[in-house]
Protein backbone atom coordinates (compact mmCIF):
# COMPACT_ATOMS: atom_id res chain seq x y z
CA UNK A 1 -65.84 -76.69 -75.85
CA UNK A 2 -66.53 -76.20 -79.83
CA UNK A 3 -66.27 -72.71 -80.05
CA UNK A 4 -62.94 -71.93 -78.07
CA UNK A 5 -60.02 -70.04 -79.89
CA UNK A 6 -58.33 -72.56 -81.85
CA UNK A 7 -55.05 -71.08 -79.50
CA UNK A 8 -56.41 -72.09 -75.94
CA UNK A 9 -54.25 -74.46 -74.38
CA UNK A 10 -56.69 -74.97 -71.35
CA UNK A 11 -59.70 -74.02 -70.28
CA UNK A 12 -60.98 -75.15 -66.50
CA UNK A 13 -64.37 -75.83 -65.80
CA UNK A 14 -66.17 -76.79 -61.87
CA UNK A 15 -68.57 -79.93 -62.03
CA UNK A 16 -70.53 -78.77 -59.33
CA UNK A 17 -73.12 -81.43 -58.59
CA UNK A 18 -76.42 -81.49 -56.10
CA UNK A 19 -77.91 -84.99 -57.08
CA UNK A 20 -76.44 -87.92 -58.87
CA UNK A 21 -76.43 -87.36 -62.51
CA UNK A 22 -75.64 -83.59 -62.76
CA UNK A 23 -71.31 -84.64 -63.07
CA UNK A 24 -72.39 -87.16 -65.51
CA UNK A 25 -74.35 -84.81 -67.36
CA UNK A 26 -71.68 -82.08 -67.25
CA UNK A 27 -68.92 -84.72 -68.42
CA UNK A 28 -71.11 -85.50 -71.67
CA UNK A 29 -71.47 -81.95 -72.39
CA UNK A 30 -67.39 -80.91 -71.90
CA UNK A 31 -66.05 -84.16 -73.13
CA UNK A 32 -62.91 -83.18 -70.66
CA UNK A 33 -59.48 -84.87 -71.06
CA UNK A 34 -58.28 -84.67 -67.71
CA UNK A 35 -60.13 -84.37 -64.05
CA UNK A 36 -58.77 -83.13 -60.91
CA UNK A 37 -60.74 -84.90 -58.00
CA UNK A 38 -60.55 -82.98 -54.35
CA UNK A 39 -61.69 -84.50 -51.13
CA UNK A 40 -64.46 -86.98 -50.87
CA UNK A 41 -66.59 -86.21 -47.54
CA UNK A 42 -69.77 -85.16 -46.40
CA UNK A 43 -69.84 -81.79 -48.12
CA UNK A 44 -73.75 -81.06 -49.47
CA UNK A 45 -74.63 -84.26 -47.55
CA UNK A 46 -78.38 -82.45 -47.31
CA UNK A 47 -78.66 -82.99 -51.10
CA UNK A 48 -76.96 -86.26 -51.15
CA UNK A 49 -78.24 -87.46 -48.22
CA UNK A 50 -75.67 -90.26 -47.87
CA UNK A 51 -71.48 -90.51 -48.14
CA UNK A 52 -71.81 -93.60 -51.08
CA UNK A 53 -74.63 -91.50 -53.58
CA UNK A 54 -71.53 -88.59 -53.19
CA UNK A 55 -69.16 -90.99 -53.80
CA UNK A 56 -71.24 -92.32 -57.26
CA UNK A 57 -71.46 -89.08 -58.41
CA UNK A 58 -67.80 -88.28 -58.23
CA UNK A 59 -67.57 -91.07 -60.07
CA UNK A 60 -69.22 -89.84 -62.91
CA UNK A 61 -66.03 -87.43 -63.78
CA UNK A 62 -64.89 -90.49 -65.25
CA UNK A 63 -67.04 -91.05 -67.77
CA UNK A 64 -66.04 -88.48 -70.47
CA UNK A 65 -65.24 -90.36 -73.72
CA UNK A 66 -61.80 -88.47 -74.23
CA UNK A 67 -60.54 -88.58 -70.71
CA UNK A 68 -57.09 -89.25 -70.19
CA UNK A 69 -56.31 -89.09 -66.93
CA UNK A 70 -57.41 -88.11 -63.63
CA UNK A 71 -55.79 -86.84 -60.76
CA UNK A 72 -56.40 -86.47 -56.67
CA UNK A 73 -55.06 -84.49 -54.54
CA UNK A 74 -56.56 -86.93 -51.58
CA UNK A 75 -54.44 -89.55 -51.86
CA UNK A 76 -54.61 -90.44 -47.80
CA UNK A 77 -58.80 -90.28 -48.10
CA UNK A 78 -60.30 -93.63 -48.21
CA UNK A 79 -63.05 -92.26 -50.15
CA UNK A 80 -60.78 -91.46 -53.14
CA UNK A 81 -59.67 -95.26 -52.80
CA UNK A 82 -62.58 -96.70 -53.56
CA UNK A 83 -63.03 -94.71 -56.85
CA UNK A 84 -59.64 -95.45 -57.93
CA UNK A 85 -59.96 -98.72 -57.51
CA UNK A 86 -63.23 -98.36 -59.95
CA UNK A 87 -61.39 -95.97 -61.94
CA UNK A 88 -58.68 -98.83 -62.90
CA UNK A 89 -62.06 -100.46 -63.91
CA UNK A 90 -63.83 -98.13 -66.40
CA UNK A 91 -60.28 -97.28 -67.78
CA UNK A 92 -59.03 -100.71 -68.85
């Protein structure tokens, strides 16, 4: 994040994740401005083990200290609800 070309006007990076912590982790390290948040569902559900510890660790996206927004493109997923509606609480 500190040494890219002074010119880059974006630079995309995966938070992939196999416990809870490892998005939180990767989010402190990037410091990202913006997150893109796919489907919620039962993908890696042998690490996880259940739907709700995938759903906190998705959550953890949202805790860079320069985020601006964040956007999903799984708006009908009920998943993605219930972090927005957490979302609207971290962000305020």
């Amino acid at each position: 994040n500190n040494n890219l070309p002074e010119n880059t006007e974006f630079y995309i990076i995966e938070a992939g994740a196999r416990e809870r912590g490892d998005i939180r982790e990767i989010s402190e390290f990037v410091e990202h401005q913006y997150a893109i948040l796919g489907k919620i569902g039962e993908q890696h559900i042998e690490y996880f083990k259940t739907l709700d510890n995938i759903i906190q660790t998705k959550k953890e996206i949202l805790l860079s200290k320069r985020l601006k927004k964040t956007i999903s493109y799984d708006i009908d997923g009920e998943n993605i609800i219930k972090i927005k509606i957490v979302s609207m609480i971290f962000l305020k």
